[in-house]
N, C-alpha and C. Protein backbone atom coordinates (compact mmCIF):
# COMPACT_ATOMS: atom_id res chain seq x y z
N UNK A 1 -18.33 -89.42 -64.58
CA UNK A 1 -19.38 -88.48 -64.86
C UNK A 1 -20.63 -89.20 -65.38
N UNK A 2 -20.12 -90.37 -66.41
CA UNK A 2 -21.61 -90.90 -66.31
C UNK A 2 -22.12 -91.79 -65.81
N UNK A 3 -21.47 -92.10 -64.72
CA UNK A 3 -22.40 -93.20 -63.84
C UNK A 3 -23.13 -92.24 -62.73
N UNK A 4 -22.69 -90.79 -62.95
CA UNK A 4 -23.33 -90.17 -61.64
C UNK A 4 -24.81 -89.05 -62.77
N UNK A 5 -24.41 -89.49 -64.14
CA UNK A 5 -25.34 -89.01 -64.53
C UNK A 5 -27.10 -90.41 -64.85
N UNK A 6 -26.45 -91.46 -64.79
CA UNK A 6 -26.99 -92.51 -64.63
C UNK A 6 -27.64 -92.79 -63.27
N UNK A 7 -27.10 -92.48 -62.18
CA UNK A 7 -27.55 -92.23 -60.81
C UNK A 7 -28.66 -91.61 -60.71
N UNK A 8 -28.28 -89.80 -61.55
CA UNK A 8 -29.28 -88.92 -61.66
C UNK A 8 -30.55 -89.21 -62.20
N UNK A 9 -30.26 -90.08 -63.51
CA UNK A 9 -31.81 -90.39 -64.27
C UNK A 9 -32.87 -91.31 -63.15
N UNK A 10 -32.02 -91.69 -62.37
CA UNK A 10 -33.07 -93.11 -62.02
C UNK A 10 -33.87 -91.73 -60.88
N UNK A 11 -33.62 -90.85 -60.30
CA UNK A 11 -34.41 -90.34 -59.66
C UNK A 11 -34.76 -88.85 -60.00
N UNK A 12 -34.91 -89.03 -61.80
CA UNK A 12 -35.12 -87.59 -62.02
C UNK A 12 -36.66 -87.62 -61.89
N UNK A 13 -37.56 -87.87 -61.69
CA UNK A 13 -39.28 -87.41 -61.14
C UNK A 13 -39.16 -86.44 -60.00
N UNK A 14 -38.42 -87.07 -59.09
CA UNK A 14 -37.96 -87.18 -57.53
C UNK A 14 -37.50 -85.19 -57.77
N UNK A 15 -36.22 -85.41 -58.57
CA UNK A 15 -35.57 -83.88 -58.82
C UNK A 15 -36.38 -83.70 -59.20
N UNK A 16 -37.08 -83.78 -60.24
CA UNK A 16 -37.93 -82.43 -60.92
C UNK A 16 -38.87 -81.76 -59.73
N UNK A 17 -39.41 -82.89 -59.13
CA UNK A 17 -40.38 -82.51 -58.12
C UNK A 17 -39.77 -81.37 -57.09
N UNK A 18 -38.92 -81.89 -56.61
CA UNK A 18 -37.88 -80.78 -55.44
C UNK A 18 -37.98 -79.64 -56.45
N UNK A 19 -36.69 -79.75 -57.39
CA UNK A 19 -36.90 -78.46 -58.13
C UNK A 19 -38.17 -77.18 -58.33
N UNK A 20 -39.18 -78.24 -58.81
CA UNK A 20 -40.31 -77.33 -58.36
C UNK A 20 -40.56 -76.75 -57.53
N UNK A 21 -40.64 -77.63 -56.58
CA UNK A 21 -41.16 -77.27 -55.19
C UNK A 21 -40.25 -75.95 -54.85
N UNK A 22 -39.04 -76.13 -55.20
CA UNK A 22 -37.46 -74.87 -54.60
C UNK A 22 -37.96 -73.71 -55.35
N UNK A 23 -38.58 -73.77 -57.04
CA UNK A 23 -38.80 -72.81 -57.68
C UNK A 23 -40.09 -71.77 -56.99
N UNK A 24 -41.30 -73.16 -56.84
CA UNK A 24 -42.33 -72.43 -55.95
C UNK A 24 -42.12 -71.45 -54.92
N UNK A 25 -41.08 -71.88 -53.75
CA UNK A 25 -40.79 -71.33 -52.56
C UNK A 25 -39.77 -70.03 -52.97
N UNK A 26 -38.82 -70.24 -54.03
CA UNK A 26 -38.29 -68.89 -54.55
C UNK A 26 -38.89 -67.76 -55.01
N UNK A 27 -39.96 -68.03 -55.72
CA UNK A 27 -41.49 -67.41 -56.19
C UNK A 27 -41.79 -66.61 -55.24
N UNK A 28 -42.09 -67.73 -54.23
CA UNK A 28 -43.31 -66.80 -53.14
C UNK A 28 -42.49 -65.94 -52.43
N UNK A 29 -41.31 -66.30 -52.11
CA UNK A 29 -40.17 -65.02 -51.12
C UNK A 29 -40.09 -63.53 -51.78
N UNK A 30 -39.53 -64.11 -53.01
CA UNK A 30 -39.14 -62.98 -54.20
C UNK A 30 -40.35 -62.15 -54.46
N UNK A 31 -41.79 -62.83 -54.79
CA UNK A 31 -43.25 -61.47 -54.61
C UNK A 31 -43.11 -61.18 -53.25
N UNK A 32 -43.27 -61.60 -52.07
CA UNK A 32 -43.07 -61.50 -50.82
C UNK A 32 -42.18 -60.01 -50.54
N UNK A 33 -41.08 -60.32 -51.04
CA UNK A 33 -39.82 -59.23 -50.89
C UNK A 33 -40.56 -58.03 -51.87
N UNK A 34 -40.67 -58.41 -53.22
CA UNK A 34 -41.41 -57.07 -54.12
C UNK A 34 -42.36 -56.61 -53.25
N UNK A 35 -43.43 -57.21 -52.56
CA UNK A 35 -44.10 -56.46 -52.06
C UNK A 35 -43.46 -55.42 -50.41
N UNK A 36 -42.85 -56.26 -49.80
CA UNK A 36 -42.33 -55.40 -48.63
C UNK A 36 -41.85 -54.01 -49.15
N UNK A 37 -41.21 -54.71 -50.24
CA UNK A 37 -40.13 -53.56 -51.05
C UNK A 37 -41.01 -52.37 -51.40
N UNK A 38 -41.91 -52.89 -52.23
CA UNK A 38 -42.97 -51.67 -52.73
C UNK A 38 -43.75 -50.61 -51.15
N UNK A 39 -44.26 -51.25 -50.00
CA UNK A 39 -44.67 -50.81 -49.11
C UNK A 39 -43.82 -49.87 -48.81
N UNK A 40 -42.25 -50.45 -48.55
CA UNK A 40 -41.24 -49.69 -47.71
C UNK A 40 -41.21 -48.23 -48.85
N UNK A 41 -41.10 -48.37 -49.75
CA UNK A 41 -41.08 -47.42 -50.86
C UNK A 41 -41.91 -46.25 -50.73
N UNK A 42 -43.16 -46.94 -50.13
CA UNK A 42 -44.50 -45.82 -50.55
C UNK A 42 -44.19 -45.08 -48.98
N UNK A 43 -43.79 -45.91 -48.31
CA UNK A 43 -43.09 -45.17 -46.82
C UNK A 43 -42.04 -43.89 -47.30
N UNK A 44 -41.02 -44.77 -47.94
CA UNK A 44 -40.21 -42.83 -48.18
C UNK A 44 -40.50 -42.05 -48.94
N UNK A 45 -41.63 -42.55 -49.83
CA UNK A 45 -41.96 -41.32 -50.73
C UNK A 45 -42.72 -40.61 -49.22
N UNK A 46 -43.69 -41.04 -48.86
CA UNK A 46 -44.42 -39.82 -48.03
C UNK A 46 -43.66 -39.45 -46.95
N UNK A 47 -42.63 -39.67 -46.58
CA UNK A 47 -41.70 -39.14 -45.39
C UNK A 47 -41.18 -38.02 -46.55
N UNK A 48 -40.71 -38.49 -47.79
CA UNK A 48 -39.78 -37.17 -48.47
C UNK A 48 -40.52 -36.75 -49.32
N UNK A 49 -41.93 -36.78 -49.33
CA UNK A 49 -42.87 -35.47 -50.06
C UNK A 49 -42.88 -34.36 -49.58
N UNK A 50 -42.78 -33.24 -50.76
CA UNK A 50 -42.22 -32.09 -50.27
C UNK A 50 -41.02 -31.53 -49.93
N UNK A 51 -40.18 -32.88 -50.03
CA UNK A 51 -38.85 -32.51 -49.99
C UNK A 51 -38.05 -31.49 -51.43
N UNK A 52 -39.14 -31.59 -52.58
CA UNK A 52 -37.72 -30.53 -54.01
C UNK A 52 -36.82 -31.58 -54.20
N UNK A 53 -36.84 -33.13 -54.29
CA UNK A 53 -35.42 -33.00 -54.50
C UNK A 53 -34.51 -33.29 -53.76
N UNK A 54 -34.42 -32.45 -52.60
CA UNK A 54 -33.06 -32.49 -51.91
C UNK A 54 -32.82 -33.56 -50.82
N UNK A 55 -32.04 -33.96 -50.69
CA UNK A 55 -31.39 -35.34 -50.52
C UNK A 55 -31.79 -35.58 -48.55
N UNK A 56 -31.90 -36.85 -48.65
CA UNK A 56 -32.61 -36.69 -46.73
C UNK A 56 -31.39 -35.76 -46.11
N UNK A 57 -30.23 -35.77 -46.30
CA UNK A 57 -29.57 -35.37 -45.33
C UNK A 57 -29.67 -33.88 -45.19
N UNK A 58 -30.19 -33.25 -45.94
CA UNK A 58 -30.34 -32.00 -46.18
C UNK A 58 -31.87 -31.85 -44.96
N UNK A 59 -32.58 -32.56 -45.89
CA UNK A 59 -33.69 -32.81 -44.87
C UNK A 59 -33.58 -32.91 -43.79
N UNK A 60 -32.98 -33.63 -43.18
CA UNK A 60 -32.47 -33.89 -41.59
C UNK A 60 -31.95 -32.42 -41.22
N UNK A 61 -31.05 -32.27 -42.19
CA UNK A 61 -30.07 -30.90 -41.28
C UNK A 61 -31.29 -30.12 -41.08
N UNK A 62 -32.15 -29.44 -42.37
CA UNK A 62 -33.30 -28.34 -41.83
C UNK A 62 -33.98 -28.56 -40.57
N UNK A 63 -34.82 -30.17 -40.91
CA UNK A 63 -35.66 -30.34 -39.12
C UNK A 63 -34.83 -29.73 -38.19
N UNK A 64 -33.35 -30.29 -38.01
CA UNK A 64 -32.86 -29.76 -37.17
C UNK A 64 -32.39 -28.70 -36.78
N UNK A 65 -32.10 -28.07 -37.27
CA UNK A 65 -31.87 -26.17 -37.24
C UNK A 65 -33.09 -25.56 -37.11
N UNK A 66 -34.36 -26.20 -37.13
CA UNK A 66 -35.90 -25.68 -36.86
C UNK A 66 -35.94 -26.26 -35.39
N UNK A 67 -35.63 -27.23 -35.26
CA UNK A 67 -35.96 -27.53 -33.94
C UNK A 67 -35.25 -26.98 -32.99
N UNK A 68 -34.10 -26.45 -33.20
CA UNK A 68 -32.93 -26.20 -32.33
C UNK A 68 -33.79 -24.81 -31.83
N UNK A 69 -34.19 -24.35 -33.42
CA UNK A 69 -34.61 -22.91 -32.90
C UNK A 69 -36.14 -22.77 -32.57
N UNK A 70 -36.48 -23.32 -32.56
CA UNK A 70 -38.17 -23.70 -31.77
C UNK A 70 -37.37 -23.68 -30.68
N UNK A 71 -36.51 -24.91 -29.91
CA UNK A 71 -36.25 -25.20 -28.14
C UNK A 71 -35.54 -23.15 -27.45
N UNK A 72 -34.93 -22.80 -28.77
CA UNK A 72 -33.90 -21.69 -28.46
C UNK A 72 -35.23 -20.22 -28.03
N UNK A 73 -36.16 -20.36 -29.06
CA UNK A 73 -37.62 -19.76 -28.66
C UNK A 73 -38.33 -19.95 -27.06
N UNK A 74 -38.42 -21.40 -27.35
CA UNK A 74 -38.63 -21.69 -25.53
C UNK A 74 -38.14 -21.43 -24.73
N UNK A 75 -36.55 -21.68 -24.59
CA UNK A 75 -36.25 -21.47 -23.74
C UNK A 75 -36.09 -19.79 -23.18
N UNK A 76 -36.06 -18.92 -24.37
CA UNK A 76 -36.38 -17.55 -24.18
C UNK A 76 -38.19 -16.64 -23.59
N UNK A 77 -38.72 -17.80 -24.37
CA UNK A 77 -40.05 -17.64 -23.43
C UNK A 77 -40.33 -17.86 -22.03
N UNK A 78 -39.44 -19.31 -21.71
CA UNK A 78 -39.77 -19.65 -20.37
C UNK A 78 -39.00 -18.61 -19.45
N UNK A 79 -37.95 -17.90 -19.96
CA UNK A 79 -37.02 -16.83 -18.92
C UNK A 79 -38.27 -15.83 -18.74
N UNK A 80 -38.64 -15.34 -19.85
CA UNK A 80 -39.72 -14.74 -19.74
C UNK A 80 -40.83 -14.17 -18.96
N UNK A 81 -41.40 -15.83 -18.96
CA UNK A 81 -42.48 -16.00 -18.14
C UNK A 81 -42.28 -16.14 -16.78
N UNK A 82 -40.88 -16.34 -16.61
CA UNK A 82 -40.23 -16.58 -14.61
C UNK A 82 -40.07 -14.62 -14.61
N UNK A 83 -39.50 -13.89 -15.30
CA UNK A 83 -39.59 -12.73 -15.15
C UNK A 83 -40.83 -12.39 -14.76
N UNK A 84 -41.94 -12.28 -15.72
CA UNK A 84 -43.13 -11.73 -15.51
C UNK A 84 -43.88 -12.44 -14.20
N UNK A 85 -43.44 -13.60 -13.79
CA UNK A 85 -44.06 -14.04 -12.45
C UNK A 85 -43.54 -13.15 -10.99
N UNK A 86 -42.40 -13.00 -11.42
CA UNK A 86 -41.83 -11.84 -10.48
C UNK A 86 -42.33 -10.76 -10.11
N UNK A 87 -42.62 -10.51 -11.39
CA UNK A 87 -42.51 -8.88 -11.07
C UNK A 87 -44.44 -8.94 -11.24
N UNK A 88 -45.35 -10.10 -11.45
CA UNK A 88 -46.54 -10.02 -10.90
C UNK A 88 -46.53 -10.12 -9.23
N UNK A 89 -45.77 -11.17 -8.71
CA UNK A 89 -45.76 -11.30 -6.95
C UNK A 89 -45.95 -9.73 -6.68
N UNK A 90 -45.10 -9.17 -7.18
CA UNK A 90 -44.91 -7.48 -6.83
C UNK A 90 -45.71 -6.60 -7.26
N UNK A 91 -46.61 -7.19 -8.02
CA UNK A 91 -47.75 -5.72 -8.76
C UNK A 91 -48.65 -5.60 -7.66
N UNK A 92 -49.32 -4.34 -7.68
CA UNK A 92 -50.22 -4.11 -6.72
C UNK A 92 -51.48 -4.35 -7.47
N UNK A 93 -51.91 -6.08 -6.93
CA UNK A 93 -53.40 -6.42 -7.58
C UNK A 93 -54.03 -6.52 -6.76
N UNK A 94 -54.10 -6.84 -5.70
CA UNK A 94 -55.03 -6.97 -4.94
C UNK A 94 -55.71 -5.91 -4.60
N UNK A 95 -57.44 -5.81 -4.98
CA UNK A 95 -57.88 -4.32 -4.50
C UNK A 95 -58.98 -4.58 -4.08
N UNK A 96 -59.44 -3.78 -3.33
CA UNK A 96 -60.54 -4.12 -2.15
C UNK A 96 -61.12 -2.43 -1.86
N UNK A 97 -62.39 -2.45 -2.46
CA UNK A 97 -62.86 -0.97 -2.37
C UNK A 97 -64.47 -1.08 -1.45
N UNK A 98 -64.33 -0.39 -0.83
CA UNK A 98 -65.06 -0.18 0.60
C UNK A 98 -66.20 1.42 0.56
N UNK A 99 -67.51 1.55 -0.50
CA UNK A 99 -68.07 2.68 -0.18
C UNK A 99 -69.10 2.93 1.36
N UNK A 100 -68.75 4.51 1.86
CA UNK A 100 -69.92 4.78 2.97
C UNK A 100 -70.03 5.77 3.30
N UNK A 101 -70.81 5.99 4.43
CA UNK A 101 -71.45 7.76 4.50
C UNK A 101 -70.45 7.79 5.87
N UNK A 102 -69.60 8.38 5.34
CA UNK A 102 -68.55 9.35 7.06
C UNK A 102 -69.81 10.13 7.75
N UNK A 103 -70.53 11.16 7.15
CA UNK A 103 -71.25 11.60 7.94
C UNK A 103 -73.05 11.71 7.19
N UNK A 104 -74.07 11.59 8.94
CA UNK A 104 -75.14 11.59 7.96
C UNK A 104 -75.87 12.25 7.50
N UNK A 105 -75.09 13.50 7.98
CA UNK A 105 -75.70 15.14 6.65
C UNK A 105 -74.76 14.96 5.34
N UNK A 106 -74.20 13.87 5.15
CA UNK A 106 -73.90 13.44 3.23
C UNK A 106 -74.27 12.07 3.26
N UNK A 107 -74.70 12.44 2.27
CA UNK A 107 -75.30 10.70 1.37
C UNK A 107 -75.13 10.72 0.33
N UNK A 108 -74.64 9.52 -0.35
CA UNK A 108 -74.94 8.82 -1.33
C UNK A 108 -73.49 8.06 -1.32
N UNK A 109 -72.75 7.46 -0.28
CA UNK A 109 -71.74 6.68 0.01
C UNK A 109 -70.67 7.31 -0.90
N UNK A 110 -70.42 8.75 -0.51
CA UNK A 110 -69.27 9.56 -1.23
C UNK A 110 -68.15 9.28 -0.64
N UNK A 111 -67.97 8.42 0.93
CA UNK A 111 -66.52 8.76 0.92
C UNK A 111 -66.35 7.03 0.79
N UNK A 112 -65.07 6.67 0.67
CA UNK A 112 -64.63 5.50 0.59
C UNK A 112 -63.30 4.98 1.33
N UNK A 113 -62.93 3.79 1.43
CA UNK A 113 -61.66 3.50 1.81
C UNK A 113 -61.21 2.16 0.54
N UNK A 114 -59.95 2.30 0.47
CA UNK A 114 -59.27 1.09 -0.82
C UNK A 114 -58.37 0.91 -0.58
N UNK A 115 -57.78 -0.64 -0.56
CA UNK A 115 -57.13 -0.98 -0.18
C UNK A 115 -56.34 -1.91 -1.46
N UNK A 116 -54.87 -1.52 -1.77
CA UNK A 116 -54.61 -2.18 -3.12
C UNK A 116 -53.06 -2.46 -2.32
N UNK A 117 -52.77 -4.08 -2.55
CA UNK A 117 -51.66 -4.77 -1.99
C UNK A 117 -51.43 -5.56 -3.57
N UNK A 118 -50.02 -5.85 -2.82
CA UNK A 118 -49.41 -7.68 -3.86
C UNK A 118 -49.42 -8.81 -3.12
N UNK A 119 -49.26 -9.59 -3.51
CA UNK A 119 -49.39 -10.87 -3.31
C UNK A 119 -48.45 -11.09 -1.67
N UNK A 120 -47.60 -10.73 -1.29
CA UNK A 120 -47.19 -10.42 0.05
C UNK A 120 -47.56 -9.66 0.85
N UNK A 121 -49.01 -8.76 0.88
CA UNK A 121 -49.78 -8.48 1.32
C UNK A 121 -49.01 -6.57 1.74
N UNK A 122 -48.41 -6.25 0.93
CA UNK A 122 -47.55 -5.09 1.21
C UNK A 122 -48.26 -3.77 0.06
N UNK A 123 -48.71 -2.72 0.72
CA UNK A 123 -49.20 -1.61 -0.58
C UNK A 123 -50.01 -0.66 0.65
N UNK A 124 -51.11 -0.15 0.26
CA UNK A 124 -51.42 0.97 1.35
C UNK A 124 -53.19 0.93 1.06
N UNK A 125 -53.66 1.53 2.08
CA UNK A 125 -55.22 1.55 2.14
C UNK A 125 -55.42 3.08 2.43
N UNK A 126 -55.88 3.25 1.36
CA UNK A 126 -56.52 5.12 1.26
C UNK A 126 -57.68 5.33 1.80
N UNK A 127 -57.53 6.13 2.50
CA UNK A 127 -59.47 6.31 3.10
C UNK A 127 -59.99 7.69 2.55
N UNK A 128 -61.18 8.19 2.13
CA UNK A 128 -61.23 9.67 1.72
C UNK A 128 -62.25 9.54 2.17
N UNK A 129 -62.50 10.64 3.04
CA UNK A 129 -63.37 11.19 4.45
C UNK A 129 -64.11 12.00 3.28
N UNK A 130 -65.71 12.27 2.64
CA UNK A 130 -65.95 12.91 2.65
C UNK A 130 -66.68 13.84 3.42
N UNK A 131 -66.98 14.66 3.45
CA UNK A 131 -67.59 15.53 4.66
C UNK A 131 -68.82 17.08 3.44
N UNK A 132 -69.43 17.85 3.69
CA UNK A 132 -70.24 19.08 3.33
C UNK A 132 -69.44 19.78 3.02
N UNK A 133 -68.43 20.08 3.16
CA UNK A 133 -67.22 21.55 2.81
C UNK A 133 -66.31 20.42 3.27
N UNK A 134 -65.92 20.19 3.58
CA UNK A 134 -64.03 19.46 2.83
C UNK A 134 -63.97 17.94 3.02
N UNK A 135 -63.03 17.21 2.33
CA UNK A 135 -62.22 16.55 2.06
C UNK A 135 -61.48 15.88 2.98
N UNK A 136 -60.93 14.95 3.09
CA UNK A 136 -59.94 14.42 3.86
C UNK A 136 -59.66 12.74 3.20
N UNK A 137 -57.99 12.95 3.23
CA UNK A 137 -57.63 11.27 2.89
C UNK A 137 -56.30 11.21 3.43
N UNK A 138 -56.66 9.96 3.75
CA UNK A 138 -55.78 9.41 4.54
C UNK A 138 -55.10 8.07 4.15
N UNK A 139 -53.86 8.13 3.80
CA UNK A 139 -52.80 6.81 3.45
C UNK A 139 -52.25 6.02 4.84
N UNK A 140 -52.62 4.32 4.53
CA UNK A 140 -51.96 3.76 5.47
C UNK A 140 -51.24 2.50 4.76
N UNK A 141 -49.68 2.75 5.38
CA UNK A 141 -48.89 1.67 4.75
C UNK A 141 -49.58 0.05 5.03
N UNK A 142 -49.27 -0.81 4.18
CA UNK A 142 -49.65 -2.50 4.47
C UNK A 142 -48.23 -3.17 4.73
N UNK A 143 -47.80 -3.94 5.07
CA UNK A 143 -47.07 -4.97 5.50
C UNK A 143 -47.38 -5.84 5.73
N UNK A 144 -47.23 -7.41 5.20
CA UNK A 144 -48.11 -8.50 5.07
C UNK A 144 -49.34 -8.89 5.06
N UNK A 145 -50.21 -7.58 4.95
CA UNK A 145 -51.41 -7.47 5.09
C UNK A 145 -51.96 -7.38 6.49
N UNK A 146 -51.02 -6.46 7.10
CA UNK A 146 -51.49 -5.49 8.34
C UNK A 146 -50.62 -4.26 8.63
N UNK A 147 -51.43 -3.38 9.20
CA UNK A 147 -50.52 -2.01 9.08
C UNK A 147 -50.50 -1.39 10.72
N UNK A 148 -49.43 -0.68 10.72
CA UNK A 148 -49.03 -0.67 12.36
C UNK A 148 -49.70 0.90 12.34
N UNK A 149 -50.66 1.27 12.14
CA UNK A 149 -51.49 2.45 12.26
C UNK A 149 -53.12 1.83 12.77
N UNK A 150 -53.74 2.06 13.60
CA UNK A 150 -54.97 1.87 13.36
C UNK A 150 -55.79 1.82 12.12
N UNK A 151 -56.60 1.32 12.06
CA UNK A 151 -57.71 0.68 10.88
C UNK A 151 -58.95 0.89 11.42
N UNK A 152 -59.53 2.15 10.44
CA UNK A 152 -61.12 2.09 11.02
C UNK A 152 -62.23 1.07 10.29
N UNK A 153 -63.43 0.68 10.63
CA UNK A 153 -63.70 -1.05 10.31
C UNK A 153 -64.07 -0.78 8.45
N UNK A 154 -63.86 0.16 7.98
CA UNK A 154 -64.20 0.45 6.43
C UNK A 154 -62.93 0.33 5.87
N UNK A 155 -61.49 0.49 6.41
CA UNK A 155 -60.35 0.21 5.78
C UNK A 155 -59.84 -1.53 5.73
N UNK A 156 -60.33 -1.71 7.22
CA UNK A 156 -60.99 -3.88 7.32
C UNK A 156 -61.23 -4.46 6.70
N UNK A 157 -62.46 -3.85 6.04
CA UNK A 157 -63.68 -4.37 5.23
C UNK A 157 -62.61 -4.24 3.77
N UNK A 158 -62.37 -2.87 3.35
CA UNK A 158 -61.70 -2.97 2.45
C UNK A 158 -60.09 -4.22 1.88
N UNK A 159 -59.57 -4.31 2.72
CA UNK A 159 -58.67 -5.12 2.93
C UNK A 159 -59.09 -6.40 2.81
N UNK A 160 -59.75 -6.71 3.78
CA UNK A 160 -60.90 -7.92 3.50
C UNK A 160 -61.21 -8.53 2.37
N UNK A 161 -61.93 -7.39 1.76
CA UNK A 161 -62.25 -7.67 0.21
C UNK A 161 -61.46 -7.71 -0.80
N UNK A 162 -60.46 -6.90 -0.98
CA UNK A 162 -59.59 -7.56 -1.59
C UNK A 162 -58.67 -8.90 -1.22
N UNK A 163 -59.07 -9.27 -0.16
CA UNK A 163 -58.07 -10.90 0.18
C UNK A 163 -59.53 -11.79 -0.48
N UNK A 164 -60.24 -11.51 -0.35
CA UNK A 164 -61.90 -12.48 -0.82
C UNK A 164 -61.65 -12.73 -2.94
N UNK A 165 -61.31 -11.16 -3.14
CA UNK A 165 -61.20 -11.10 -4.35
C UNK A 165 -59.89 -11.98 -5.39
N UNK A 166 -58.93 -11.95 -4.46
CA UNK A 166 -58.07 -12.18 -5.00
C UNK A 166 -57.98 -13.87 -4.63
N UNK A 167 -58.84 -14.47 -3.87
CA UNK A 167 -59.03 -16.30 -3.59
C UNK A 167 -59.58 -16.31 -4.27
N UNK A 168 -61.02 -15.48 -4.80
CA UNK A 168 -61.85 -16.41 -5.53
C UNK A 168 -61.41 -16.14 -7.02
N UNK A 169 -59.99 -15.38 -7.09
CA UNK A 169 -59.55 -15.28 -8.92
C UNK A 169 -58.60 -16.42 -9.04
N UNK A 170 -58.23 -17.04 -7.82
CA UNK A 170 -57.20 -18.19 -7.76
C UNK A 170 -57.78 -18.82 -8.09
N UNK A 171 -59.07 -19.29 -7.66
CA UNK A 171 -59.87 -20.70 -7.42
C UNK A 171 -60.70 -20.99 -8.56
């Protein structure tokens, strides 16, 4: 033991120096680490602000029972919205209204023809004849947006206009 402590003296400058140097480099890791440490810290405080208290796992479970029921919301919206696309194909929007004088002892474009379809071009075009003493109207079925009855050129026009109306609400 003491020839290896005799060993030691002849190059204790040598150790002290290392030593230092080991203490220095332990120094700088160890603030190094305090500081990561402190960063990572100020990270979970603001992830678990607002938490009360209660422990992440609690935390976790809520997000998730919110999220489940947010997707469970969606996915009840999106049925929804495939319903209501349906049953729009099928509404009768398309309308196309056509005023004019049937005859020219009346004026002021009292009688008309209208033409109101869906999107498959299926619904009916009303014409109302006015006339000095009576009335007249007349229903004609649509089918793809033509009807197996004659079309006088004001029920056309009407039809027409509603196919004009209903591109330029697409576009």
């Amino acid at each position: 033991m003491e020839s290896l402590l005799r060993s030691l003296s002849q190059f204790n400058a040598e150790l002290m120096l290392a030593a230092l140097v080991l203490l220095v480099i332990v120094l700088y890791i160890s603030v190094r680490n305090h500081l990561a440490l402190k960063r990572q810290k100020a990270k979970w405080d603001k992830l678990l602000d607002g938490a009360s208290g209660s422990n992440l796992e609690n935390l976790l479970m809520d997000t998730l029972r919110e999220n489940q029921a947010l997707n469970d919301r969606l996915d009840a919206s999106e049925r929804k919205l495939s319903e209501v696309e349906k049953h729009g194909e099928k509404s009768k929007r398309h309308i196309g209204l056509v005023r004019y004088d049937a005859f020219e002892e009346v004026g002021g474009n009292q009688s008309f023809a209208l033409a109101v379809y869906d999107d498959n071009g299926d619904g009916v075009v009303v014409n109302s004849i006015i006339g000095r003493t009576d009335c007249r109207v007349y229903a004609k079925p649509l089918v793809g947006g033509r009807s197996d009855r004659n079309l006088s050129e004001e029920e056309r026009k009407a039809i027409e206009e509603a196919l004009n109306r209903s591109k330029s609400a697409v576009s």
